[in-house]
Protein backbone atom coordinates (compact mmCIF):
# COMPACT_ATOMS: atom_id res chain seq x y z
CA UNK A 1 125.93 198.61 112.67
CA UNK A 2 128.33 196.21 111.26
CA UNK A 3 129.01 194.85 115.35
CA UNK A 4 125.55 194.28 115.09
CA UNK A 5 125.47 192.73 112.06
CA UNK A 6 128.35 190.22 112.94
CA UNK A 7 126.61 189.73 116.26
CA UNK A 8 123.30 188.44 114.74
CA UNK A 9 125.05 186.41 111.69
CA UNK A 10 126.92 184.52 114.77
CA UNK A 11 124.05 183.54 116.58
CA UNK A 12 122.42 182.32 112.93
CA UNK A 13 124.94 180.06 113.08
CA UNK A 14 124.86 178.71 116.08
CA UNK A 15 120.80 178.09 116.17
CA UNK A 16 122.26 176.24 112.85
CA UNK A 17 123.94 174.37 114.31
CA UNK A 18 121.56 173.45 117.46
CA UNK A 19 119.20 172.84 114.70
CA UNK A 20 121.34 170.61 113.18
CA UNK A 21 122.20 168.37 116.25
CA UNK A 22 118.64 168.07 117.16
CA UNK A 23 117.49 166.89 113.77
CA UNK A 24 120.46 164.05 114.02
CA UNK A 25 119.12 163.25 117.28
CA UNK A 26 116.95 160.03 118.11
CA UNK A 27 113.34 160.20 118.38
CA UNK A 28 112.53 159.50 121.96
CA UNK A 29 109.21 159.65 123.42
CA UNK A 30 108.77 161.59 126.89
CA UNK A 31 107.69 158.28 128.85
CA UNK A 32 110.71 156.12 127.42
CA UNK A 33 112.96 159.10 128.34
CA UNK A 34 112.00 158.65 132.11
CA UNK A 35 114.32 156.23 134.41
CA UNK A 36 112.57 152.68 134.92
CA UNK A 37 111.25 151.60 137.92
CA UNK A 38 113.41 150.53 140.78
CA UNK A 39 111.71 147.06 140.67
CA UNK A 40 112.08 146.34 136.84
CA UNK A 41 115.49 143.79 136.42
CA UNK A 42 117.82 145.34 134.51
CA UNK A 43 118.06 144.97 130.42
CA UNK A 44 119.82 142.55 129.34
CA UNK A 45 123.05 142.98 128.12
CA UNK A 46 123.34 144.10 124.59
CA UNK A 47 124.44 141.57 122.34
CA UNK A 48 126.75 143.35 120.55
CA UNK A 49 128.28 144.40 124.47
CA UNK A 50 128.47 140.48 125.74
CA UNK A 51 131.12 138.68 123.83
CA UNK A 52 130.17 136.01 122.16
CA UNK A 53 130.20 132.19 123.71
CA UNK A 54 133.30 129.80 122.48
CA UNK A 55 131.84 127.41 119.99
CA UNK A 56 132.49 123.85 121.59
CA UNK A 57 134.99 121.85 120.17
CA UNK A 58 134.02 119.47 117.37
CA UNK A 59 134.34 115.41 118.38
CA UNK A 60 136.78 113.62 117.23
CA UNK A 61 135.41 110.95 114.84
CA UNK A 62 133.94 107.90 115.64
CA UNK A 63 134.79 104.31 113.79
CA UNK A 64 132.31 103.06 111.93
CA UNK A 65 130.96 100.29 113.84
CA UNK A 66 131.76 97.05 113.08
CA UNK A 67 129.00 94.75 111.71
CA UNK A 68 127.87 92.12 113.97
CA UNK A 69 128.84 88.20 112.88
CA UNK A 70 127.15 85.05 113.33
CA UNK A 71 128.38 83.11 115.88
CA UNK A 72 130.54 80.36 113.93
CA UNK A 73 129.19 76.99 114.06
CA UNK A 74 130.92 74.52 116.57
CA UNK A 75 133.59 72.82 115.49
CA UNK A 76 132.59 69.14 114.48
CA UNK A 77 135.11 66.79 115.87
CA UNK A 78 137.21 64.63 113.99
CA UNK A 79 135.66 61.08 113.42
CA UNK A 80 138.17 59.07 114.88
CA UNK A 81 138.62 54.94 114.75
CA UNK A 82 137.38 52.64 117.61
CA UNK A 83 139.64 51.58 120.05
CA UNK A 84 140.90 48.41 119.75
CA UNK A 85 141.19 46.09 122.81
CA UNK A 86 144.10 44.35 123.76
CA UNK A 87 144.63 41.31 121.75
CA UNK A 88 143.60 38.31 124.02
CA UNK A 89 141.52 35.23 124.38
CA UNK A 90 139.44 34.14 127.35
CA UNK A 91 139.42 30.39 127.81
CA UNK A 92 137.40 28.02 130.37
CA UNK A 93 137.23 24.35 130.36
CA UNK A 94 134.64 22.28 132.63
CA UNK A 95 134.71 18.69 132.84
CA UNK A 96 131.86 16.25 134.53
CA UNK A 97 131.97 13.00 135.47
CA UNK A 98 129.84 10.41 137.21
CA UNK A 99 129.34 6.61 137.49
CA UNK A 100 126.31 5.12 138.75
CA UNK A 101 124.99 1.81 140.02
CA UNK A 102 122.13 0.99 137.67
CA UNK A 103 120.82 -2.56 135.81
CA UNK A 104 122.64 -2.53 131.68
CA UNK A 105 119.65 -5.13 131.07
CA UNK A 106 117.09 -3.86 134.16
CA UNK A 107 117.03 -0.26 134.47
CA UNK A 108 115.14 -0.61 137.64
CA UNK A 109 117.58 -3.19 139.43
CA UNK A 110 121.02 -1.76 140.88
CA UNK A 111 123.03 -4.49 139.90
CA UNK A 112 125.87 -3.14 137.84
CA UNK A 113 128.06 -0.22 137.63
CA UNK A 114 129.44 1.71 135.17
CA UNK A 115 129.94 5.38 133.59
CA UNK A 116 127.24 7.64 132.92
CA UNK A 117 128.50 10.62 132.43
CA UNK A 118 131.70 11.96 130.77
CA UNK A 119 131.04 15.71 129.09
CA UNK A 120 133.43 18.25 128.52
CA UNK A 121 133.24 22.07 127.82
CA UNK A 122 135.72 24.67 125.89
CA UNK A 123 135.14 28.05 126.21
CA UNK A 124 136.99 30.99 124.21
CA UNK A 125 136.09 34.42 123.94
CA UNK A 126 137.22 38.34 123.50
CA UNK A 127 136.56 41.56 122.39
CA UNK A 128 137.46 43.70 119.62
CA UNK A 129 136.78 47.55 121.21
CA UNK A 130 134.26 48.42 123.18
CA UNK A 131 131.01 47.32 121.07
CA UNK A 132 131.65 44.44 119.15
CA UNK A 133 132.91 40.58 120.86
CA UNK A 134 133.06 37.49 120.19
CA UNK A 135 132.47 33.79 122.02
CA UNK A 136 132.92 30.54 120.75
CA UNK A 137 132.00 27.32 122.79
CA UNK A 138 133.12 23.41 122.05
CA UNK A 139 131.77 20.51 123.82
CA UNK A 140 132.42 16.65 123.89
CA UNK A 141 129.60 14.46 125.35
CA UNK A 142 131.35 10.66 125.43
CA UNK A 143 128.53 9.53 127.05
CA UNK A 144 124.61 9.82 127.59
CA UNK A 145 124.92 11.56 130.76
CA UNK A 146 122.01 13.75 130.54
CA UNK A 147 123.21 16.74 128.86
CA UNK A 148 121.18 16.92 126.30
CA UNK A 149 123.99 17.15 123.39
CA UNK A 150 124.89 14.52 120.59
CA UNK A 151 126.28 11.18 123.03
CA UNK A 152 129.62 10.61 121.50
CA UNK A 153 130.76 13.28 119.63
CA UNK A 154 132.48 16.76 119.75
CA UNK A 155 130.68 19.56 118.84
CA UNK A 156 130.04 23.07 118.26
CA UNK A 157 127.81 24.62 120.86
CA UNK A 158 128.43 28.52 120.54
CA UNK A 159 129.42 30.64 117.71
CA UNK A 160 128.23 34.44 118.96
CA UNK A 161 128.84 38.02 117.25
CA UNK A 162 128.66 40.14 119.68
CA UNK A 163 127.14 43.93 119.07
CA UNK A 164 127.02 45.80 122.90
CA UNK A 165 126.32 49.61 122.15
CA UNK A 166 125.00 50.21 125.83
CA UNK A 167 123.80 47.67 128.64
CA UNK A 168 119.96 47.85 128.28
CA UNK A 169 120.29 46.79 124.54
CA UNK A 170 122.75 44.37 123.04
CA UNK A 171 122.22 42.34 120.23
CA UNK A 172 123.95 38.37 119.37
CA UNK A 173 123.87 36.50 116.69
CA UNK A 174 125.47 33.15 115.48
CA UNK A 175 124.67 29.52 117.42
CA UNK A 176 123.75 30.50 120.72
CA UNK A 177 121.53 29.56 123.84
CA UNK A 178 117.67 29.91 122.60
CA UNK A 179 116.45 31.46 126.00
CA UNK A 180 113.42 30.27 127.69
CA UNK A 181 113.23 28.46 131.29
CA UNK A 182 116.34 29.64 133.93
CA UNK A 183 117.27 25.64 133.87
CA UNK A 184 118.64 26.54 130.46
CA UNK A 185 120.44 29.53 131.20
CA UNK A 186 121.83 27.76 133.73
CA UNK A 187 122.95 24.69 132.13
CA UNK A 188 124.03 21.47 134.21
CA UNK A 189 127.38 23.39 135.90
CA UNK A 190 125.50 25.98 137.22
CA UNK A 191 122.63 24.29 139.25
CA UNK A 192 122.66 22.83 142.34
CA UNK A 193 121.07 19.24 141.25
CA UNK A 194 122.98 16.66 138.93
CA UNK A 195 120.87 16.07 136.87
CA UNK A 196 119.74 18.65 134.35
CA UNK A 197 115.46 18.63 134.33
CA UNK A 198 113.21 17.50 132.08
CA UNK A 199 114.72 14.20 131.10
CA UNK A 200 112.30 11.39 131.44
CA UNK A 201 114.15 8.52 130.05
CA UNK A 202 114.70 9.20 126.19
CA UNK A 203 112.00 11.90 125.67
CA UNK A 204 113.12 15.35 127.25
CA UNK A 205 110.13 17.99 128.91
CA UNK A 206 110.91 21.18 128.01
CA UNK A 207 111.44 24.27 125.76
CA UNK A 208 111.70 23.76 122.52
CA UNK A 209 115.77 23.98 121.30
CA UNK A 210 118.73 22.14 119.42
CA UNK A 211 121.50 20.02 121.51
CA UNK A 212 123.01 21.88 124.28
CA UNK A 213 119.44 24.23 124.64
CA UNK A 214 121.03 25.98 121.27
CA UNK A 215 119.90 26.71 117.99
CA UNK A 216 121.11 29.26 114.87
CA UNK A 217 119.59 32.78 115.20
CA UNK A 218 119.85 35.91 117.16
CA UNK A 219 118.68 37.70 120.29
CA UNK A 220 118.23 41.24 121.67
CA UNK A 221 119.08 41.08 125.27
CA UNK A 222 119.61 43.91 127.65
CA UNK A 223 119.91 44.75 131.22
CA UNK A 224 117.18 46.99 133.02
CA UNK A 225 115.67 48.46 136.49
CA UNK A 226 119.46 48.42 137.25
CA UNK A 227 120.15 44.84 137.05
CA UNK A 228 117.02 44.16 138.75
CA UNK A 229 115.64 42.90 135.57
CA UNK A 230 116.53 41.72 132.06
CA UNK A 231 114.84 40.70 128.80
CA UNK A 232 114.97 38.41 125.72
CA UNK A 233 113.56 38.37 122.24
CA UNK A 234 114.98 36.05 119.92
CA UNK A 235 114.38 34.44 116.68
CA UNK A 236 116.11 30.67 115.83
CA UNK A 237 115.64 27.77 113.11
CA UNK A 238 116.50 30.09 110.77
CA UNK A 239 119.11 27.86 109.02
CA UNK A 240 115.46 25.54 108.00
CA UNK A 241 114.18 27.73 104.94
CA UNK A 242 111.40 25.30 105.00
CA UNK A 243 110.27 25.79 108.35
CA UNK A 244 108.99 28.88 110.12
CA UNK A 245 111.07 30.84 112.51
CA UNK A 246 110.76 30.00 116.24
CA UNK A 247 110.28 32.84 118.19
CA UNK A 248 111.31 32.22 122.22
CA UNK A 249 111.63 35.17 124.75
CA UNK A 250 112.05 35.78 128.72
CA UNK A 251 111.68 38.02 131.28
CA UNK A 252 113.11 38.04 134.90
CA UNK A 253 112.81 40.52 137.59
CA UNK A 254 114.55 40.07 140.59
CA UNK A 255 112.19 41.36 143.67
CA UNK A 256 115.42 41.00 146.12
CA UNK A 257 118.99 41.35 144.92
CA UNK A 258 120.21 41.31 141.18
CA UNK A 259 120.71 39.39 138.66
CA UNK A 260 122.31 41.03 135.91
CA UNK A 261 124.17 39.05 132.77
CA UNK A 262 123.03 36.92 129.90
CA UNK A 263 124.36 33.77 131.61
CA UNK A 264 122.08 32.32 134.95
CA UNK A 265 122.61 30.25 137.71
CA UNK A 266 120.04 28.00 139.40
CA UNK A 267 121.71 29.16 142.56
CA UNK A 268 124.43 30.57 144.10
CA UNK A 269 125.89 28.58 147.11
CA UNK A 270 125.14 31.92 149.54
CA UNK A 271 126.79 34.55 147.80
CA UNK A 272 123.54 36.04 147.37
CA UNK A 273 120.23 36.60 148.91
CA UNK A 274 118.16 36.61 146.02
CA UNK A 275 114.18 36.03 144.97
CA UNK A 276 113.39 36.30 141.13
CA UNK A 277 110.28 35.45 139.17
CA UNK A 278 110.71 34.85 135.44
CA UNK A 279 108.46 34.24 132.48
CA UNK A 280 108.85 32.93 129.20
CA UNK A 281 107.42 32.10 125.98
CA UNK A 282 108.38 29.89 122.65
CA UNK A 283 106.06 30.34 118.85
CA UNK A 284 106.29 28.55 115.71
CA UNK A 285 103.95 28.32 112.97
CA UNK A 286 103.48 25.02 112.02
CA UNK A 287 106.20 23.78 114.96
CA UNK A 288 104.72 21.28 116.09
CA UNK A 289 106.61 18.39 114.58
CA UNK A 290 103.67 16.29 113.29
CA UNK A 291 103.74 15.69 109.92
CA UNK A 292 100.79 14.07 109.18
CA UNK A 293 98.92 17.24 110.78
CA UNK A 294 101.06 20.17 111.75
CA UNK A 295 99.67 22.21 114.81
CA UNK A 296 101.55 25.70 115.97
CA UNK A 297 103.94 24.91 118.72
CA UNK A 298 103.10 27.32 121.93
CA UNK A 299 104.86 27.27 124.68
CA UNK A 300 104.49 29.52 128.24
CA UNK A 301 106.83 28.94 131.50
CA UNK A 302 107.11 30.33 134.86
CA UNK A 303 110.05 30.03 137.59
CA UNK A 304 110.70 30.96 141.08
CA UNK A 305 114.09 31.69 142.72
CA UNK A 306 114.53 32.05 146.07
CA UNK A 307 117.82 31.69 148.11
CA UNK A 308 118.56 33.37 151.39
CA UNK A 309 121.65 32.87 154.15
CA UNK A 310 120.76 33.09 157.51
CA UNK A 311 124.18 33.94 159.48
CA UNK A 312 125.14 30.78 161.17
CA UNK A 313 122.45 28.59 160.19
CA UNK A 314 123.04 28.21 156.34
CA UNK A 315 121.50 28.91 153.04
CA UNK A 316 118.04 27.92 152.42
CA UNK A 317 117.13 27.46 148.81
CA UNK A 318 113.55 27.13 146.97
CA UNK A 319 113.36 26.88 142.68
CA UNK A 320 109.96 25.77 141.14
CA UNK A 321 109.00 25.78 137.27
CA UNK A 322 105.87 25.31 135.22
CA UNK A 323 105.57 25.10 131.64
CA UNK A 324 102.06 24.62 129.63
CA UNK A 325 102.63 23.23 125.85
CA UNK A 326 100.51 23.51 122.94
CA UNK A 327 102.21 21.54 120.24
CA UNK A 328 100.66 18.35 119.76
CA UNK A 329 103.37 16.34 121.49
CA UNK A 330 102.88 13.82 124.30
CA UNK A 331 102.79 15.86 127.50
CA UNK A 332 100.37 19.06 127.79
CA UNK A 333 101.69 20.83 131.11
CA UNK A 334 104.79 19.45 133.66
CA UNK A 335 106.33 21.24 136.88
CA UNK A 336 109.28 20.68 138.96
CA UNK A 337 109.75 21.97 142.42
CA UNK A 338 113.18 21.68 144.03
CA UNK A 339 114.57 22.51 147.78
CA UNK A 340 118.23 22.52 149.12
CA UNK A 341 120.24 23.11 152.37
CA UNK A 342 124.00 24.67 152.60
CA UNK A 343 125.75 24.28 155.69
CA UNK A 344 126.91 27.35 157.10
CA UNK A 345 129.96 25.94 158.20
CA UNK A 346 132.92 23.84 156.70
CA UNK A 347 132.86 20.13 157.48
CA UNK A 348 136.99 19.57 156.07
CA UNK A 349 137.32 21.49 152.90
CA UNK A 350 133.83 22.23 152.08
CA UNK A 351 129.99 22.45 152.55
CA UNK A 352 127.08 20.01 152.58
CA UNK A 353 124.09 20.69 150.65
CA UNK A 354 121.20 17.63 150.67
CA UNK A 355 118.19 18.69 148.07
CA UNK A 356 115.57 17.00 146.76
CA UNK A 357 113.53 17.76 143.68
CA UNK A 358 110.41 16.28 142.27
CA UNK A 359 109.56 16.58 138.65
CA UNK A 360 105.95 15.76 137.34
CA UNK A 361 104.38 15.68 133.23
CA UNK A 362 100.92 15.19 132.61
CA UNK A 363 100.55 13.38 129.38
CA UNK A 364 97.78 15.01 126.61
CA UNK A 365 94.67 13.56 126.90
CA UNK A 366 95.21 12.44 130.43
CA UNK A 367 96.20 9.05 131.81
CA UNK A 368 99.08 8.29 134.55
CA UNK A 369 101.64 10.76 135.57
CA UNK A 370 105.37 10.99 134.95
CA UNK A 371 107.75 11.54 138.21
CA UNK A 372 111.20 12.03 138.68
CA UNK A 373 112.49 11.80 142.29
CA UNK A 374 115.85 13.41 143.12
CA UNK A 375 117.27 13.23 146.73
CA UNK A 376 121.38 14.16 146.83
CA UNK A 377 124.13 14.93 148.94
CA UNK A 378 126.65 17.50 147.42
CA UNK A 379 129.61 18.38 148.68
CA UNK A 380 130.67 22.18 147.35
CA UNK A 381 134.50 22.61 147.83
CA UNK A 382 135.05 25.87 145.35
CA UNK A 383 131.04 26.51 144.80
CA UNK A 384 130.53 25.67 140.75
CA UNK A 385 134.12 25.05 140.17
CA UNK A 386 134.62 22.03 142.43
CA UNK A 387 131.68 19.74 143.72
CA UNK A 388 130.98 16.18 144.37
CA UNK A 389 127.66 14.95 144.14
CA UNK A 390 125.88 11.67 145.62
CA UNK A 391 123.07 10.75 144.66
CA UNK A 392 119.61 8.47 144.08
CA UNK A 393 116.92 8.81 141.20
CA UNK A 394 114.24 7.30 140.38
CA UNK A 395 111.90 7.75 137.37
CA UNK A 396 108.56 6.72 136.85
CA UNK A 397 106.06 6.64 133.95
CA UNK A 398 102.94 5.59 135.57
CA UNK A 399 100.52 2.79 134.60
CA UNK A 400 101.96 -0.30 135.73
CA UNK A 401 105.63 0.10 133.83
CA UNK A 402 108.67 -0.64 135.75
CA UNK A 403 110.26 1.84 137.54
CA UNK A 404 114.10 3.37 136.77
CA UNK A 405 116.55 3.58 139.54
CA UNK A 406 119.68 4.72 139.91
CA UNK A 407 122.47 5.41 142.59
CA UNK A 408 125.04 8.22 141.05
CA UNK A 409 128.33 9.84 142.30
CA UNK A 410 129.68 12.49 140.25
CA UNK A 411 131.99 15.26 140.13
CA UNK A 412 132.07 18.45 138.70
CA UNK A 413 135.47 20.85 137.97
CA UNK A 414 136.25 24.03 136.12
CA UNK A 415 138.94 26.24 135.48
């Protein structure tokens, strides 16, 4: 009894304790409890089997970036002083001197001989820097020998300031050449005839200026169409508060060759082929120099240069000028038309040139012509530095008056 007694409290305990187990058990449905297909992937790994990833290192700290700056301005230079030239003076002289065979008493008889020419020319000049120069210019005319400046005296004939900022614009002022016709750019040293135009006994033809072709004032000038042209604009009589201003201005164009430079030349001896047309014009209110009855002075011009060297024959030469006035004074249009011939060889120590040039005014209101007959021989040795001229003129007036005649020999230097 008691081995059965022991036997059945022993198997109480263990259906306890199967009890027990299963009750601690999960609760797992039949279908979950079944192994999964053979085509189902795998679970994935349990997180709490995979270990977990390394966090990635932190980075390392970046600068702060730098703000961006405004490019600095550029650096203005440093003003610094013109340049100064070398201190020196330019000089020039020119000397010209002729007698003639011409009546004292008869003008139109060649019965006596004597001087008629004896002019002189000093020319100084030089430049500060690169913009500013000066020129000054003396003359002495000891005689009336047709160069239009006070017969025996010295005086003053240039006194320029010079302001030169670039070619095509430069500006002088002072006592300088008023410009107008190429004669008087030219001047009597630079021109192939003796005499300077436009002198008809004691009245001169021609633009309006003082002795010399100068006058007190200033001019823009400048070189253009790369020294195939050049202009002028200038304003004079201003030292006359109680007369108007005269305005004169040019314009040349050279259609072959160049002709830059505020200076001109009525030729030159072959070292050119040129052909230039200019143009000019002179204004003043009241200019005509009537007092009774003042009239505006107005003035227009033309000119023709043409020059060319054929190799072994020479150099041919053509010049022609017209001018039409307005001012009340005695002659209302005049012309002069020259043409010249240069050896092409040397005949000794230089060249022939014969020319001949024939100068006309028409007086206002009609009546008889003026003429002025040129026909010379030159001899060029050093071109415009060295020349000896030979000569006959004759001038004219018309109407019945006696003729003036004259035989001349001059000659012409410069250094």
């Amino acid at each position: 009894m008691r081995l059965r007694s022991e036997r059945g409290r022993l198997q109480g305990i263990v259906m306890g304790g199967c009890l027990a187990t299963m009750a601690m058990a999960p609760n797992v449905r039949a279908e979950e409890a079944q192994p999964p297909p053979a085509d189902m992937p795998p679970p994935p790994p349990s997180a709490a089997a995979a270990p977990a990833p390394a966090a990635p290192p932190e980075p390392a700290p970046q600068p702060a970036p730098v703000p961006a700056m405004a490019a600095p301005p550029p650096a203005v230079p440093p003003a610094v002083p013109l340049e100064r030239m070398p201190a020196k003076i330019n000089t020039s002289f020119g000397l010209r001197a002729a007698g003639q065979v011409q009546g004292s008493s008869d003008t139109s008889k060649l019965n006596d001989i004597g001087l008629g020419t004896l002019y002189l020319e000093a020319h100084f000049g030089g430049a500060l820097d690169k913009y500013f120069a000066w020129e000054a210019r003396f003359n002495a005319d000891l005689l009336d020998g047709n160069s239009l400046g006070p017969t025996g005296t010295a005086a003053v004939m240039d006194l320029i300031l010079k302001f030169e900022p670039v070619d095509e614009l430069r500006v002088w002022a002072g006592r300088l050449l008023v410009p107008s016709d190429r004669s008087n750019f030219s001047g009597p040293f630079y021109m192939s005839p003796w005499n300077y135009p436009g002198g008809y006994g004691a009245t001169f033809v021609g633009p309006r200026t003082g002795p010399t072709g100068r006058d007190d004032g200033a001019v823009v000038w400048g070189n253009i169409l790369e020294g195939k042209g050049k202009y002028f604009l200038g304003v004079f009589n201003l030292e006359n508060k109680q007369q108007s201003p005269l305005y004169s201005g040019r314009v040349n164009i050279a259609l072959l060759g160049t002709e830059p430079g505020f200076w001109g030349n009525s030729t030159y001896y072959g070292g050119k082929d040129i052909v230039a047309i200019g143009g000019g014009f002179q204004y003043q209110k009241d200019g005509s120099g009537l007092p009774a009855a003042p009239t505006n002075l107005k003035l227009v011009l033309g000119d023709l240069l043409a020059e060319k060297t054929l190799p072994g024959a020479g150099t041919f030469s053509l010049e022609g000028t017209y001018y039409h006035f307005d001012d009340g004074q005695p002659v209302k249009q005049a012309y002069y038309v020259l043409g010249s011939f240069l050896t092409a060889d040397y005949i000794g120590v230089g060249k022939l040139q014969p020319l001949f040039r024939w100068q006309q005014a028409s007086p206002q209101g009609g009546g008889p012509k003026w003429n002025i007959i040129d026909a010379f021989v030159t001899y060029v040795i050093h071109d415009f530095d060295l020349k000896v001229a030979l000569g006959y003129q004759r001038i004219d007036f018309g109407s019945g008056t006696t003729a003036s005649n004259a035989i001349q020999l001059g000659v012409q230097m410069q250094e």
